[in-house]
C-alpha atoms as a PDB file:
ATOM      1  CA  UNK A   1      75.433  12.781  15.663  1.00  0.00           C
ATOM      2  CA  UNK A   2      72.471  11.069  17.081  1.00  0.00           C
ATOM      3  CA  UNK A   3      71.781   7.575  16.234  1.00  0.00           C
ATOM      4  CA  UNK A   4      68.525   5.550  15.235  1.00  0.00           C
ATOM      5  CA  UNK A   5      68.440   1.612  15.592  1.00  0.00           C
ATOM      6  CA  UNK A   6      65.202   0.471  13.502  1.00  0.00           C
ATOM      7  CA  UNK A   7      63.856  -2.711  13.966  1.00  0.00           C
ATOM      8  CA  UNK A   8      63.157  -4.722  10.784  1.00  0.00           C
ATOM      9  CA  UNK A   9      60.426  -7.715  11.317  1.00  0.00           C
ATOM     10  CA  UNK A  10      59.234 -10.083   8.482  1.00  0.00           C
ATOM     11  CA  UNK A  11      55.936  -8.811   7.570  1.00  0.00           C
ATOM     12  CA  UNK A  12      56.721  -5.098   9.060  1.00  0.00           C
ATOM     13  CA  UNK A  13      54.518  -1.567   8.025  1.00  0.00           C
ATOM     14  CA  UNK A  14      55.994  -0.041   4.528  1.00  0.00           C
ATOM     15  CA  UNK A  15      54.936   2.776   5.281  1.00  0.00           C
ATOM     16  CA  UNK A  16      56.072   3.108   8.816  1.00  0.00           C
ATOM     17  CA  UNK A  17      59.613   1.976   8.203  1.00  0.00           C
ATOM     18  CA  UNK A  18      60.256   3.699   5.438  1.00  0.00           C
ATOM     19  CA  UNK A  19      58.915   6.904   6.246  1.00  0.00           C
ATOM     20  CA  UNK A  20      60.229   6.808   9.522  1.00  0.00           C
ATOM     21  CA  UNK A  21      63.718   6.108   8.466  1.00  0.00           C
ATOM     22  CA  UNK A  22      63.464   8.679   5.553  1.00  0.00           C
ATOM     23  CA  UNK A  23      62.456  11.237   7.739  1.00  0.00           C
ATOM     24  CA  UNK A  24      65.040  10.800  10.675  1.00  0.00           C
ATOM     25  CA  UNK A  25      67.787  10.841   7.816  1.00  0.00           C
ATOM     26  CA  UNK A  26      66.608  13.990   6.682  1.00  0.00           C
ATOM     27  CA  UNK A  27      66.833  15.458  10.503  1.00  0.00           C
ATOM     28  CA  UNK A  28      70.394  14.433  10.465  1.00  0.00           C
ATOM     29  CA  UNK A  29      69.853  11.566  12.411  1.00  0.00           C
ATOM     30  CA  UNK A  30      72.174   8.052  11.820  1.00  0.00           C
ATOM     31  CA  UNK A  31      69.926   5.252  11.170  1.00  0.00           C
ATOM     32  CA  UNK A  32      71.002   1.368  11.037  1.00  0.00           C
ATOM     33  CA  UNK A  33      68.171  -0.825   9.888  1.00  0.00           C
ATOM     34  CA  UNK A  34      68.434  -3.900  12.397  1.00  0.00           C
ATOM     35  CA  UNK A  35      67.249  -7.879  11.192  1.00  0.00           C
ATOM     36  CA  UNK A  36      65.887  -9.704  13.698  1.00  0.00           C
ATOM     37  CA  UNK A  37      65.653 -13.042  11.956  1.00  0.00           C
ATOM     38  CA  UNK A  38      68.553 -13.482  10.684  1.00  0.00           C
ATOM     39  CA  UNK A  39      68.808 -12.480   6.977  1.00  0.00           C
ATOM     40  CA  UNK A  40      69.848  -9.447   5.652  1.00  0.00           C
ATOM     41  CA  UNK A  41      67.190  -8.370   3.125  1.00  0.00           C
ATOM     42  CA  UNK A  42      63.514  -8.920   5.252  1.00  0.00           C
ATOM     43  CA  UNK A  43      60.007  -8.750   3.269  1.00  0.00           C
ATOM     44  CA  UNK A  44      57.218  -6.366   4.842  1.00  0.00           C
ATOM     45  CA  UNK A  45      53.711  -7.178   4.505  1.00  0.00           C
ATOM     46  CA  UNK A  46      53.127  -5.558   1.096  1.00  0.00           C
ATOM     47  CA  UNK A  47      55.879  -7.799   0.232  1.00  0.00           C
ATOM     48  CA  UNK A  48      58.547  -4.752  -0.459  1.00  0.00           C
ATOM     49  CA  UNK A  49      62.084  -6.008   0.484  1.00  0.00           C
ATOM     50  CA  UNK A  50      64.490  -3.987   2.544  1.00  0.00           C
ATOM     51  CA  UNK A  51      68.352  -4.343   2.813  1.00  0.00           C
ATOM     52  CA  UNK A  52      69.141  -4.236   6.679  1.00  0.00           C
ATOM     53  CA  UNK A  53      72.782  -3.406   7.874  1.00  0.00           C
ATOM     54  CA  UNK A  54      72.739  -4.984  11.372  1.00  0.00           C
ATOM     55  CA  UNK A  55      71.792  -7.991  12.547  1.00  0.00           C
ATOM     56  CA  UNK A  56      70.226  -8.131  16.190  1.00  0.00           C
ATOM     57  CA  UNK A  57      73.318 -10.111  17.452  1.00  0.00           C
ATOM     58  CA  UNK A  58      75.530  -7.555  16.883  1.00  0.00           C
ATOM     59  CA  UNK A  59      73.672  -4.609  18.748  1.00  0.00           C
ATOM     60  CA  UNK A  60      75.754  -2.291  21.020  1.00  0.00           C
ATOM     61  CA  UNK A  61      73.169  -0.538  22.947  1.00  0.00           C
ATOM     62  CA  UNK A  62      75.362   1.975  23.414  1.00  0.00           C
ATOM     63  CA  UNK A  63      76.141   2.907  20.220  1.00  0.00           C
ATOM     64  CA  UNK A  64      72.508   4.185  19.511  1.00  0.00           C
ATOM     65  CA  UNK A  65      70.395   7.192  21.228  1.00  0.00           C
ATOM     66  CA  UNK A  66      66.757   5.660  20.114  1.00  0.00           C
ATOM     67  CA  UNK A  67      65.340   2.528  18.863  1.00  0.00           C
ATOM     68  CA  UNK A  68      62.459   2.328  17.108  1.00  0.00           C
ATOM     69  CA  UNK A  69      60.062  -0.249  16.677  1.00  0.00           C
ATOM     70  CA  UNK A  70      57.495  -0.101  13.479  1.00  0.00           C
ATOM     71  CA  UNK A  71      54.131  -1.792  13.278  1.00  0.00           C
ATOM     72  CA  UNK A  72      52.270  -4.158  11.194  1.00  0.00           C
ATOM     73  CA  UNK A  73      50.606  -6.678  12.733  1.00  0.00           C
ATOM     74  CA  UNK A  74      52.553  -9.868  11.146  1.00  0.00           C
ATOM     75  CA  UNK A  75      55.921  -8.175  12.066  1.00  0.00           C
ATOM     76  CA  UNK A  76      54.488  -7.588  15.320  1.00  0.00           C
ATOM     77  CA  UNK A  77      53.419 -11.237  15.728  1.00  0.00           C
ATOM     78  CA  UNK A  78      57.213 -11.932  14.764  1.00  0.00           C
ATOM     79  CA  UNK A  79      58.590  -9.581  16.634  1.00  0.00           C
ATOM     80  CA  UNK A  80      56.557  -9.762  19.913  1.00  0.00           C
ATOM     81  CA  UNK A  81      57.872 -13.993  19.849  1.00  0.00           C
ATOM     82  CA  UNK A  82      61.587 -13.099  19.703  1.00  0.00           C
ATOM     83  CA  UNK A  83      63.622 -13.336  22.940  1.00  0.00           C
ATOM     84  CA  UNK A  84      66.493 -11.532  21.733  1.00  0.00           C
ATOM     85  CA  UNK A  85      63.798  -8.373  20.569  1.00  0.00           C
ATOM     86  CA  UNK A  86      62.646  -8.514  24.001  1.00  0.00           C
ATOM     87  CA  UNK A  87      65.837  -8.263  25.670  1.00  0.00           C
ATOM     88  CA  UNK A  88      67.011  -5.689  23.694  1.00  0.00           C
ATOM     89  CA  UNK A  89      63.422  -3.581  24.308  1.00  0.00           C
ATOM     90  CA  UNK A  90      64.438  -4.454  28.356  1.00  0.00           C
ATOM     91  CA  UNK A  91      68.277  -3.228  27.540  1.00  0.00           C
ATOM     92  CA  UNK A  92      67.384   0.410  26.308  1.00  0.00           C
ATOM     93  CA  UNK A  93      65.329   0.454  28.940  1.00  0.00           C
ATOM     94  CA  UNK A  94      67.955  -0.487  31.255  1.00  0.00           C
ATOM     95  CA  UNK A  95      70.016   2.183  29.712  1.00  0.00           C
ATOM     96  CA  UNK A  96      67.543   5.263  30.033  1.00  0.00           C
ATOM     97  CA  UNK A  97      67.168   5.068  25.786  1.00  0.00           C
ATOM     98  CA  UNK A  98      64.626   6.344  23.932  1.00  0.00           C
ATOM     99  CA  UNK A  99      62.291   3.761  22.460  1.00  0.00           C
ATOM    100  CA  UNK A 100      59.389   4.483  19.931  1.00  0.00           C
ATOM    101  CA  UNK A 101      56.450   1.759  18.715  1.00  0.00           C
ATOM    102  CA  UNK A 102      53.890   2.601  16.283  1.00  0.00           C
ATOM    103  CA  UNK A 103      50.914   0.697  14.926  1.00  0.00           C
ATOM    104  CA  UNK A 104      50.866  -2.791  16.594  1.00  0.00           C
ATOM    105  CA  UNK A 105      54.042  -2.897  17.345  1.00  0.00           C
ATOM    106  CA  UNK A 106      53.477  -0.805  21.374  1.00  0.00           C
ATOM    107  CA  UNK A 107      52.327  -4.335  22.086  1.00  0.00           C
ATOM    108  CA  UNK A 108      55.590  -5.005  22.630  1.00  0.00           C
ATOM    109  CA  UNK A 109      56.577  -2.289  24.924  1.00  0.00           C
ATOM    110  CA  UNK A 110      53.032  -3.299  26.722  1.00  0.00           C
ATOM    111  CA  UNK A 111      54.336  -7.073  27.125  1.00  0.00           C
ATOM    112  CA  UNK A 112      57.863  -5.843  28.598  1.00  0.00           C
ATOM    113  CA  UNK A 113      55.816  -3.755  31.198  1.00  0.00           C
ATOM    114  CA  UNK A 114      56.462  -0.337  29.526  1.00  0.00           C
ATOM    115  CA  UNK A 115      53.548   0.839  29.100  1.00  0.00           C
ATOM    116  CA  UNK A 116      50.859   2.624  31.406  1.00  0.00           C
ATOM    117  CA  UNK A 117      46.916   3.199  31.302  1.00  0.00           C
ATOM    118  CA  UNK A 118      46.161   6.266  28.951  1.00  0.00           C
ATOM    119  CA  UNK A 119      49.876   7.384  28.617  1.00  0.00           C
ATOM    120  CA  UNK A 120      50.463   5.811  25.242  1.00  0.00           C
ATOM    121  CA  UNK A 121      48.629   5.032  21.536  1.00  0.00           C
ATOM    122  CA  UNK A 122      48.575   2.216  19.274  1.00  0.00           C
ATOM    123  CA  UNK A 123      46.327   1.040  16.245  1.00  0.00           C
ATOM    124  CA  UNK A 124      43.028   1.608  16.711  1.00  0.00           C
ATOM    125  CA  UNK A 125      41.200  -1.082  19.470  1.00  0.00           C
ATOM    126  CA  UNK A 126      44.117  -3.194  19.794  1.00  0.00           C
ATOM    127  CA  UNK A 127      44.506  -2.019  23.700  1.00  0.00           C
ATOM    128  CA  UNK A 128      41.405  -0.837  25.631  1.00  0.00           C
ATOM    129  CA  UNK A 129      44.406   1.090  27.699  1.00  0.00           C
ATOM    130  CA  UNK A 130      45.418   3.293  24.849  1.00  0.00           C
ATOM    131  CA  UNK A 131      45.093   7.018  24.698  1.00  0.00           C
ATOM    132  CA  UNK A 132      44.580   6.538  20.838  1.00  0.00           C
ATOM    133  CA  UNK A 133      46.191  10.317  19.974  1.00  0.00           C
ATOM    134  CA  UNK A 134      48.104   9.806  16.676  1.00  0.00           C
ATOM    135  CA  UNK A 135      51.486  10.141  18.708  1.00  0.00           C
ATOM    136  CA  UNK A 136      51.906  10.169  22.434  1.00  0.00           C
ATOM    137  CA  UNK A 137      55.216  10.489  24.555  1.00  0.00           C
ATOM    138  CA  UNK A 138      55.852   9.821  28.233  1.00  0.00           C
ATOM    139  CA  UNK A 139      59.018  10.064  29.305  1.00  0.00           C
ATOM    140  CA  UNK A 140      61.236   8.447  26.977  1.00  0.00           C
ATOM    141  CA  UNK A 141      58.679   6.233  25.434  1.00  0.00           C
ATOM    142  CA  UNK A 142      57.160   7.670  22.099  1.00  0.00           C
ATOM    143  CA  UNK A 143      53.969   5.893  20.781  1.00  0.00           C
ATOM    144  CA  UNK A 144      52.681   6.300  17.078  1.00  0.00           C
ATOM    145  CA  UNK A 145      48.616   4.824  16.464  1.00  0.00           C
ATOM    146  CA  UNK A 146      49.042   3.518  12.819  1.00  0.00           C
ATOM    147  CA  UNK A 147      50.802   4.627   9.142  1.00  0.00           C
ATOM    148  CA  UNK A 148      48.757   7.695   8.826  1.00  0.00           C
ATOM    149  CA  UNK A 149      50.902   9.233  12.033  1.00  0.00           C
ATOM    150  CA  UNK A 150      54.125   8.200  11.078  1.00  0.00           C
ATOM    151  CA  UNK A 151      55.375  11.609   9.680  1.00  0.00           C
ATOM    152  CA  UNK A 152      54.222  12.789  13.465  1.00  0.00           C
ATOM    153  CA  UNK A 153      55.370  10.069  14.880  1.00  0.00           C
ATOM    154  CA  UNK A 154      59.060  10.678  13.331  1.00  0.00           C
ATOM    155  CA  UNK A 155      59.611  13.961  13.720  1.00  0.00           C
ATOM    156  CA  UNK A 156      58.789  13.685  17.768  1.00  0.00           C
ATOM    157  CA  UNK A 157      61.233  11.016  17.602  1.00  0.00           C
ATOM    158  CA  UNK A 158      63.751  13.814  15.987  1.00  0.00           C
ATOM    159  CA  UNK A 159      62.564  16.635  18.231  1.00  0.00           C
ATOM    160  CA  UNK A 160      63.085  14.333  21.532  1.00  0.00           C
ATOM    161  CA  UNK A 161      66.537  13.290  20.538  1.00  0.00           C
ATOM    162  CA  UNK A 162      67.262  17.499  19.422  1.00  0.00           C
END
């Protein structure tokens, strides 16, 4: 069974975590929602709460196929600041993983180096270097523009791990 790690950032998308993970469950896909700050149940930026299972410390990289990474520009802000996220992005890179960004949160695969002119999408004018398609891939990097892509954005992230 193929395995999702999502990222879960104070002030993250609703709609793209939720939908996301809903979506890759459906597909038959193992998904472990993944705190990077440090408490278990993290508020998004409509102030819903989710329950996270994993805390960023305990990541195996190995034990997961893709990790995805949703938007929302506060989580992003979070997210893009945290050393261990960063590492992590650099590990499944290392590792020849799969890793998907949607909304703002490509930023962070652009600040690791991951990213190239034209061969990826984010939220609408954040990057002059964006493609802005509503879901790109290149190579094992899978880029969503904003919440109204997310189903699209999910279910490449299912077909690419099929």
């Amino acid at each position: 069974m193929k395995r999702a790690l999502i990222m879960v950032s104070p002030g993250f998308e609703e709609t793209e975590l939720v939908t996301t993970t809903n979506i890759l469950k459906r597909e038959g896909i193992l998904v472990s929602l993944m705190s990077i700050n440090k408490k278990k149940v993290v508020k998004g930026n409509s102030f819903v709460s989710i329950e996270t299972n994993i805390f960023i410390n305990n990541v195996v990289v190995q034990d997961y196929d893709v990790l995805v990474l949703p938007g929302g520009t506060n989580g992003t802000n979070f997210a893009i600041e945290n050393q261990k996220l960063l590492s992590l992005v650099t590990n499944f890179n290392d590792n020849k993983k799969l890793i998907a960004a949607i909304c703002a949160a490509p930023s962070i695969l652009t600040k690791q180096g991951l990213t190239k002119k034209g061969l990826f999408t984010q939220y609408w004018g954040m990057d002059k270097n964006s493609n802005n398609q509503e879901f790109f891939i290149e190579d094992r990097i899978i880029t969503g523009r904003d919440y109204l892509s997310t189903d699209k954005f999910a279910f490449a992230i299912s077909n690419k791990l099929k």
